[in-house]
N, C-alpha and C. Protein backbone atom coordinates (compact mmCIF):
# COMPACT_ATOMS: atom_id res chain seq x y z
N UNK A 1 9.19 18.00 -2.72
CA UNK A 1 8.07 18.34 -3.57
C UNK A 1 7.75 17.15 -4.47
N UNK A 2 6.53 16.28 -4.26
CA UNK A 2 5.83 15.69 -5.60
C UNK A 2 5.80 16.24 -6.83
N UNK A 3 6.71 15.73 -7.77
CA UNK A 3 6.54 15.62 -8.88
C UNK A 3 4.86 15.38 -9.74
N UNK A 4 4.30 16.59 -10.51
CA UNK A 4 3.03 16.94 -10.41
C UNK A 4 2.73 15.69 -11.09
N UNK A 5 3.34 15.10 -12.02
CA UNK A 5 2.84 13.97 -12.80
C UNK A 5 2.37 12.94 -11.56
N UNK A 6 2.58 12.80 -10.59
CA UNK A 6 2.49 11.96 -9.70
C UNK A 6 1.55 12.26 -8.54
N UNK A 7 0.79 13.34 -8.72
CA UNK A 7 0.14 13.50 -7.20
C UNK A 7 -0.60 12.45 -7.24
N UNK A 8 -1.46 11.76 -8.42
CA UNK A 8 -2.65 10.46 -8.29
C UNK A 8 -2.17 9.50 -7.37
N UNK A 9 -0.93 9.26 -7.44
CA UNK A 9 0.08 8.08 -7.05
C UNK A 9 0.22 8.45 -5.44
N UNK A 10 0.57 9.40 -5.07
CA UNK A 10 0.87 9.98 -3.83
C UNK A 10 -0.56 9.86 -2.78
N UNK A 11 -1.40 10.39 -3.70
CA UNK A 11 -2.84 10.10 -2.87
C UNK A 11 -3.27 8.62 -2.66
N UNK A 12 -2.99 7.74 -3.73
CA UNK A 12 -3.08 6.70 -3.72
C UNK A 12 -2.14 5.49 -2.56
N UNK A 13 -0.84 6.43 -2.34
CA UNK A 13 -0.11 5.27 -1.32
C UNK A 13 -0.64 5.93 -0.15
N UNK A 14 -1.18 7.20 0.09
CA UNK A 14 -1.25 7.37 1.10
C UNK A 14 -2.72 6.85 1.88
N UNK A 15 -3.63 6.63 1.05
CA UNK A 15 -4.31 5.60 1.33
C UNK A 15 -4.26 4.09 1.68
N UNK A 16 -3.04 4.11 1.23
CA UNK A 16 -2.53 2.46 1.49
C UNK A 16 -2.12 2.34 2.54
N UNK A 17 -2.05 3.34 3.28
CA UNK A 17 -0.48 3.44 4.73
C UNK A 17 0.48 3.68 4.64
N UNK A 18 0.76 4.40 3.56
CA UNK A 18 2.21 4.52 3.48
C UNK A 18 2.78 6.13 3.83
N UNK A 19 3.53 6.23 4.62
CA UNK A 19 4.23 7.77 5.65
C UNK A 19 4.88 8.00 4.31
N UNK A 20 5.12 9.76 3.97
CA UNK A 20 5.92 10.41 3.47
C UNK A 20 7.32 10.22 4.37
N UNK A 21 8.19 10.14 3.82
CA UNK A 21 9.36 10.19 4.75
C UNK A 21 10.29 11.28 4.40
N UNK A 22 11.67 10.71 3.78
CA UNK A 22 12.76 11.66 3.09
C UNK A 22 12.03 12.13 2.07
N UNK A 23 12.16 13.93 1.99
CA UNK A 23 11.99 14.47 0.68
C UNK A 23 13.79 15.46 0.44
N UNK A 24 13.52 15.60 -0.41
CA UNK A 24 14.85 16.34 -1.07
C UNK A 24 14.62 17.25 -1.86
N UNK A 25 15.26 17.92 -2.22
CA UNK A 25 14.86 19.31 -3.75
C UNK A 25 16.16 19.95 -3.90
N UNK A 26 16.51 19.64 -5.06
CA UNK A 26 17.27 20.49 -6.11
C UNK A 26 17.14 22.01 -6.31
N UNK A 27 18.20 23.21 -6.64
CA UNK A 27 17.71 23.91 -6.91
C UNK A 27 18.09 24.39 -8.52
N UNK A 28 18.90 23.93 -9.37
CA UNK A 28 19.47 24.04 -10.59
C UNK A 28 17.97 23.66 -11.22
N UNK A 29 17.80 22.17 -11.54
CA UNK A 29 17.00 22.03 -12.11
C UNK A 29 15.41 21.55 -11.92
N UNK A 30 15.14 21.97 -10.54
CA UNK A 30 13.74 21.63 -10.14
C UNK A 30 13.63 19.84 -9.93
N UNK A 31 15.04 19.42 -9.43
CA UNK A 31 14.84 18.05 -9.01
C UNK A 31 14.32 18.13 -7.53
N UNK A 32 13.63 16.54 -7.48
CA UNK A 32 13.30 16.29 -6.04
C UNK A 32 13.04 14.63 -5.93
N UNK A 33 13.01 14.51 -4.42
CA UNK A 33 13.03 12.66 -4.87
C UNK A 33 11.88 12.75 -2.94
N UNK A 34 11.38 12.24 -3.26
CA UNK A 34 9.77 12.02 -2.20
C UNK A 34 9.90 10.59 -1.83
N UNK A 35 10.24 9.83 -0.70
CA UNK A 35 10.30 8.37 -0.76
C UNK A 35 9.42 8.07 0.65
N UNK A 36 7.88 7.67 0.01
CA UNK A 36 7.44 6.82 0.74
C UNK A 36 7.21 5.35 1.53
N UNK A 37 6.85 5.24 2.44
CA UNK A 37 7.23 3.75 3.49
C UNK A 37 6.03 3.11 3.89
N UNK A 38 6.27 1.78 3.84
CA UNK A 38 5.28 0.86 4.30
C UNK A 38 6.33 -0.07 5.04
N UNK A 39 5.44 -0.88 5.63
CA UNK A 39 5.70 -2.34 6.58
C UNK A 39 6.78 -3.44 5.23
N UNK A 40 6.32 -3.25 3.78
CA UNK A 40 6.04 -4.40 2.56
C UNK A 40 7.51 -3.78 1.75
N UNK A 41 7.32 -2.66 1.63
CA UNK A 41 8.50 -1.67 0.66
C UNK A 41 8.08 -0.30 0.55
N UNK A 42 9.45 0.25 -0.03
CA UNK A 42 9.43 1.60 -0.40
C UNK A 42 9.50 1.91 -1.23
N UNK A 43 8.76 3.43 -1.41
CA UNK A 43 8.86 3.51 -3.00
C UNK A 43 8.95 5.26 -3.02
N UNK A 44 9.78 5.55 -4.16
CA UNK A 44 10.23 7.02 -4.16
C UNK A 44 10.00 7.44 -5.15
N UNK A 45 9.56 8.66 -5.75
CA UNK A 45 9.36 9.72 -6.76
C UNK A 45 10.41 10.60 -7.04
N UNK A 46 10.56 10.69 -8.04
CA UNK A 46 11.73 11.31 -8.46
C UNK A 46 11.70 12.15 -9.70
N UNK A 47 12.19 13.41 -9.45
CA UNK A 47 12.14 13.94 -10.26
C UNK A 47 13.77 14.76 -10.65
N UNK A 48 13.73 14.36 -11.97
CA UNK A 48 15.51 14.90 -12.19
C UNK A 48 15.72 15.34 -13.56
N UNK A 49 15.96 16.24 -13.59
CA UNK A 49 16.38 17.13 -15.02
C UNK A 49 15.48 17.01 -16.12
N UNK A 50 13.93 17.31 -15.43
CA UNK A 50 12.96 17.08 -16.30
C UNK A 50 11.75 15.95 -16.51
N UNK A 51 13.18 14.75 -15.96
CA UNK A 51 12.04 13.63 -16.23
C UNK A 51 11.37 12.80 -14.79
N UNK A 52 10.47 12.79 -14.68
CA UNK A 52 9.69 12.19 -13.58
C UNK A 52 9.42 10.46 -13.35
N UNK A 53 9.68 9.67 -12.51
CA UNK A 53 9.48 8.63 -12.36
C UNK A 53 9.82 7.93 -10.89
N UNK A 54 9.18 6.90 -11.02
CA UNK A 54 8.85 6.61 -9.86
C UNK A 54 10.10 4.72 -9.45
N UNK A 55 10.51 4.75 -8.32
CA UNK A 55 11.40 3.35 -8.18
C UNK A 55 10.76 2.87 -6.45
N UNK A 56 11.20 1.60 -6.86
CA UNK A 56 10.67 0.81 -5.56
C UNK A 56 11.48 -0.47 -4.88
N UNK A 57 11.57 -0.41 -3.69
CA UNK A 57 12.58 -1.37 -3.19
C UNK A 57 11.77 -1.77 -1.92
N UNK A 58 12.67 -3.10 -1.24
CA UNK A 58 12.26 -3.80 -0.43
C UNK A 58 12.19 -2.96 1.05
N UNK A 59 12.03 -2.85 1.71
CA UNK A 59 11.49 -2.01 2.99
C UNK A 59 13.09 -2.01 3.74
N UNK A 60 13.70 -3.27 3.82
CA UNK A 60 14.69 -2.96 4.33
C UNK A 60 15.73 -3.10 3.49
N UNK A 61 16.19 -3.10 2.11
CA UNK A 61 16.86 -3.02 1.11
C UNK A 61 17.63 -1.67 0.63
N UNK A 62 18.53 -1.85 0.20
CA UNK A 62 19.50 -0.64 -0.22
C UNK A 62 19.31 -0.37 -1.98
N UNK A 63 18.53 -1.39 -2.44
CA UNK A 63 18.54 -1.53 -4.23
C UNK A 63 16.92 -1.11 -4.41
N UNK A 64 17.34 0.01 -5.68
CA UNK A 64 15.89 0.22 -6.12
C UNK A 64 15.53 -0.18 -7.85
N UNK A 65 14.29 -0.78 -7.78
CA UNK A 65 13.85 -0.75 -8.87
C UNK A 65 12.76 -0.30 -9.85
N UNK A 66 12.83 0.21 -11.04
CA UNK A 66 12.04 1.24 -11.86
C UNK A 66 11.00 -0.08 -12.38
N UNK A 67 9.98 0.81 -12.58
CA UNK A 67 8.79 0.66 -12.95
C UNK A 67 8.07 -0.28 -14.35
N UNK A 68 9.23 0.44 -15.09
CA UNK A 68 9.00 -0.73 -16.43
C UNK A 68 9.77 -2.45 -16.00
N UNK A 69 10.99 -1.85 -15.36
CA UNK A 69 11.66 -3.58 -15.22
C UNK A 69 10.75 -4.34 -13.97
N UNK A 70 9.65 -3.76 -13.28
CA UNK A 70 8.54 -4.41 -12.59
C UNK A 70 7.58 -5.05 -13.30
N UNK A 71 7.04 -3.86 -14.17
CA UNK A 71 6.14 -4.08 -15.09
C UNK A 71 6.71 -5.61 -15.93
N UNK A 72 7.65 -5.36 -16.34
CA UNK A 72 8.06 -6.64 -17.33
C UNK A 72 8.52 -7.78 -16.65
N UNK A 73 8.79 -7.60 -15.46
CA UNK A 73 9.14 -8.98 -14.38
C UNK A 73 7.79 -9.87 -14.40
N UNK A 74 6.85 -8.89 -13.68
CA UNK A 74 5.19 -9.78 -13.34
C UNK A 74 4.19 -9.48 -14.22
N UNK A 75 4.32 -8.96 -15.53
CA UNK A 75 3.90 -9.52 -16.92
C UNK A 75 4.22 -10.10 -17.88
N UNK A 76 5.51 -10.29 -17.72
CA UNK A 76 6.24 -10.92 -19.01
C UNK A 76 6.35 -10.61 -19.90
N UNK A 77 6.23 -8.77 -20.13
CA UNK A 77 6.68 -8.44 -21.19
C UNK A 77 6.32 -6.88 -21.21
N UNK A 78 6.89 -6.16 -21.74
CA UNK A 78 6.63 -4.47 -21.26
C UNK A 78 7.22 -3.69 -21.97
N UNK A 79 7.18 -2.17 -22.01
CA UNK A 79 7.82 -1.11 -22.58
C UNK A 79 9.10 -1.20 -21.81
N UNK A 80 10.25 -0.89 -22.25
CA UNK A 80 11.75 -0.33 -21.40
C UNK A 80 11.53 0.93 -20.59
N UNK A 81 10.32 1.84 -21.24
CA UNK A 81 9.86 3.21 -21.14
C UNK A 81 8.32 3.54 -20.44
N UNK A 82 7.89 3.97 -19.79
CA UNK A 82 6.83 4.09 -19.03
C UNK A 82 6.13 5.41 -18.54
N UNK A 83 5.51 6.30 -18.93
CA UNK A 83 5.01 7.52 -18.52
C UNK A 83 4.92 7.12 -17.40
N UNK A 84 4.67 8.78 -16.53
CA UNK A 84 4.34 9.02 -15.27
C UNK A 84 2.57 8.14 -14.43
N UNK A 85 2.14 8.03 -15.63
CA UNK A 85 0.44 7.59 -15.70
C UNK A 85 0.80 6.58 -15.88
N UNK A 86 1.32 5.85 -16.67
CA UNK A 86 1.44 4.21 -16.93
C UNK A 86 2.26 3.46 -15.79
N UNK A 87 3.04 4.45 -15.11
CA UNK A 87 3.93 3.90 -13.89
C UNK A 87 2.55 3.60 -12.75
N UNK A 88 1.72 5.20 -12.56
CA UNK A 88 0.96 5.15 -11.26
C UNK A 88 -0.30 4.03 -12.19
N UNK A 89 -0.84 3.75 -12.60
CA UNK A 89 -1.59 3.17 -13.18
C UNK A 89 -1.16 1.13 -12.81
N UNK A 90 0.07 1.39 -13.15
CA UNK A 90 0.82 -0.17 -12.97
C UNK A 90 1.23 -0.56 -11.28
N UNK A 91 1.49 0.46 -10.91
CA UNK A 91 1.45 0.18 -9.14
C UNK A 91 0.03 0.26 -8.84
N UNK A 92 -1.06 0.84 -8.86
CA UNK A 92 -2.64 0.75 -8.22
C UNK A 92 -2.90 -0.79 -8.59
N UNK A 93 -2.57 -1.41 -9.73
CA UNK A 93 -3.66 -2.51 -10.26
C UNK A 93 -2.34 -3.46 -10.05
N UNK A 94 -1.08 -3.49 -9.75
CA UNK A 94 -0.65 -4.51 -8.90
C UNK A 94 0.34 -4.59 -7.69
N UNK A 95 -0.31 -3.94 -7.20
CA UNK A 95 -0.34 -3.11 -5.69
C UNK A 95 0.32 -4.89 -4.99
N UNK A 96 -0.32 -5.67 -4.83
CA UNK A 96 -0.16 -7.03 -4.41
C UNK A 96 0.58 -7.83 -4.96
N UNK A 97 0.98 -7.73 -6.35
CA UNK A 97 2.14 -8.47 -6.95
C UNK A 97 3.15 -8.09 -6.48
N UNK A 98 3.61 -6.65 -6.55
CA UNK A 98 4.54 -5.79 -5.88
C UNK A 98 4.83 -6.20 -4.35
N UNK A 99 3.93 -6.08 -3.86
CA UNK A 99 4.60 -6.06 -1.93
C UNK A 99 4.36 -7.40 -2.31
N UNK A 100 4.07 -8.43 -2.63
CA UNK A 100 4.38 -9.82 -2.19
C UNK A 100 5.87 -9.85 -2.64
N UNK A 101 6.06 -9.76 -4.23
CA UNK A 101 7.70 -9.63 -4.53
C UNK A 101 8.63 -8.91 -3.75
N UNK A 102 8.44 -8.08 -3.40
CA UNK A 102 9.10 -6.83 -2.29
C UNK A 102 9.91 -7.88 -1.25
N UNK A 103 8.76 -8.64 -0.63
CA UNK A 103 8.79 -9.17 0.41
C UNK A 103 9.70 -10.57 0.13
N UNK A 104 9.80 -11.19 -0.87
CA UNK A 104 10.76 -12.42 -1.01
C UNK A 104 11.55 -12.16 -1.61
N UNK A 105 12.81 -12.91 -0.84
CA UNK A 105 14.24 -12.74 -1.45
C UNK A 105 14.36 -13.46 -2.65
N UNK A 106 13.69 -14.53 -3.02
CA UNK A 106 14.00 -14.78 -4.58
C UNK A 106 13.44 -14.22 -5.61
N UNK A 107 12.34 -13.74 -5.32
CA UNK A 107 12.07 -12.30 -5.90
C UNK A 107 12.99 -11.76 -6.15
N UNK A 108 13.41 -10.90 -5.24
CA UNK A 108 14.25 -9.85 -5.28
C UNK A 108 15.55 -10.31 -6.15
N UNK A 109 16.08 -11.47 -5.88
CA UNK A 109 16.99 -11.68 -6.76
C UNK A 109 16.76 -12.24 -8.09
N UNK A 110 15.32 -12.75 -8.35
CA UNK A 110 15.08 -12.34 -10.21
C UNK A 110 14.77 -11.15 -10.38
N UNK A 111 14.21 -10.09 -9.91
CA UNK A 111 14.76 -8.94 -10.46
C UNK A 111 15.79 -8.49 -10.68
N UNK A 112 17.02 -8.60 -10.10
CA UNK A 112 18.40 -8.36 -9.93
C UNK A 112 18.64 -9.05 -11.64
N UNK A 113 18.68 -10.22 -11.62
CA UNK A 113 19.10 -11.06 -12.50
C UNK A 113 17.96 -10.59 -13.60
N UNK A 114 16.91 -10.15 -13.81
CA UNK A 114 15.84 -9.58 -15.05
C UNK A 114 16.67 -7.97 -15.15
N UNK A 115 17.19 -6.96 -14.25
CA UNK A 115 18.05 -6.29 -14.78
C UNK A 115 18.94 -6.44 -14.93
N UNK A 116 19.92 -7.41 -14.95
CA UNK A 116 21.27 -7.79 -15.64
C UNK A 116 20.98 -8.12 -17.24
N UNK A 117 19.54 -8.95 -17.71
CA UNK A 117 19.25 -9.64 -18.60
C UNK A 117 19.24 -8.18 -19.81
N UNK A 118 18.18 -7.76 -19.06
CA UNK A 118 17.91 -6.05 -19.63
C UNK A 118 18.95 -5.24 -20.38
N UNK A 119 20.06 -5.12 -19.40
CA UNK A 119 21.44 -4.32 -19.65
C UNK A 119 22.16 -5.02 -20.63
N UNK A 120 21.96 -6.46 -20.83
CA UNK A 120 22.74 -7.12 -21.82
C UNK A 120 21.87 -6.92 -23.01
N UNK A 121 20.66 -6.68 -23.12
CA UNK A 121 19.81 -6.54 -24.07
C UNK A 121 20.01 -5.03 -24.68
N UNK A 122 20.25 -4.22 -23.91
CA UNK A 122 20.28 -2.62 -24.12
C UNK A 122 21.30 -2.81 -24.58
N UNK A 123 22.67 -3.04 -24.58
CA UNK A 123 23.77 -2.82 -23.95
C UNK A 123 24.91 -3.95 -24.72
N UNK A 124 24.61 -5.03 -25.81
CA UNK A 124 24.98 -5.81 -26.08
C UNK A 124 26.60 -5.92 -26.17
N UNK A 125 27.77 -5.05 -26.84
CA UNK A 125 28.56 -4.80 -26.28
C UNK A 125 29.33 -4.67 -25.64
N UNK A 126 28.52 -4.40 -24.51
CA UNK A 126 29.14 -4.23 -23.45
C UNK A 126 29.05 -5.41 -22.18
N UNK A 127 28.53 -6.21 -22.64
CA UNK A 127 28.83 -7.41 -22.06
C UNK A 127 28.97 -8.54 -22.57
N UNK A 128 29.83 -9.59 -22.56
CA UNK A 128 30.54 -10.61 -23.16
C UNK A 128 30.53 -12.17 -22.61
């Protein structure tokens, strides 16, 4: 089940080409996780103990990444936090920043390394 905050988003990849694939559903707390596919990357909806959001990874990749640490990768600067609207809003208008990054491995590994940066920022503490 799509997470309702998200149907704009859903209509929107599916215009892009992108197949519904794995869905899932919870029954405790009305979780579910919807992960759609393209040729470029994947990207899944999720919904879990209330809160709704959306993550995205490389097509053939095992690592996913959330929406604000995108947002702040290919703007240079962002909320930690991102509504359901500000997520689908930030994938439509850089729909092409996204699958080009998707698609290169050094990409992929400054994101890796922009969420390590993150966690030390959140997290100071706890890393040394």
């Amino acid at each position: 089940m799509i997470p309702p905050e998200f149907h704009q988003l859903s209509g929107f990849l599916t215009s892009c080409g992108f197949l519904s694939g794995v869905s899932k559903a919870g029954t405790g707390f009305g979780d579910s996780v919807v992960e759609y596919k393209s040729p470029s990357f994947r990207l899944r909806l999720v919904s879990d103990r209330g809160q709704s959001f959306a993550e995205i990874s490389p097509s053939s990749g095992m690592e996913w990444f959330d929406i604000p640490l995108l947002a702040f990768f290919i703007r240079g600067s962002g909320p930690d936090v991102m509504t359901p609207s500000e997520q689908t809003d930030f994938i439509a208008e850089q729909f092409l920043a996204i699958e080009s990054l998707m698609a290169s491995t050094a990409g992929i590994k400054s994101l890796n390394e922009a969420r390590k940066s993150r966690a030390k920022r959140r997290m100071p503490g706890l890393f040394r």
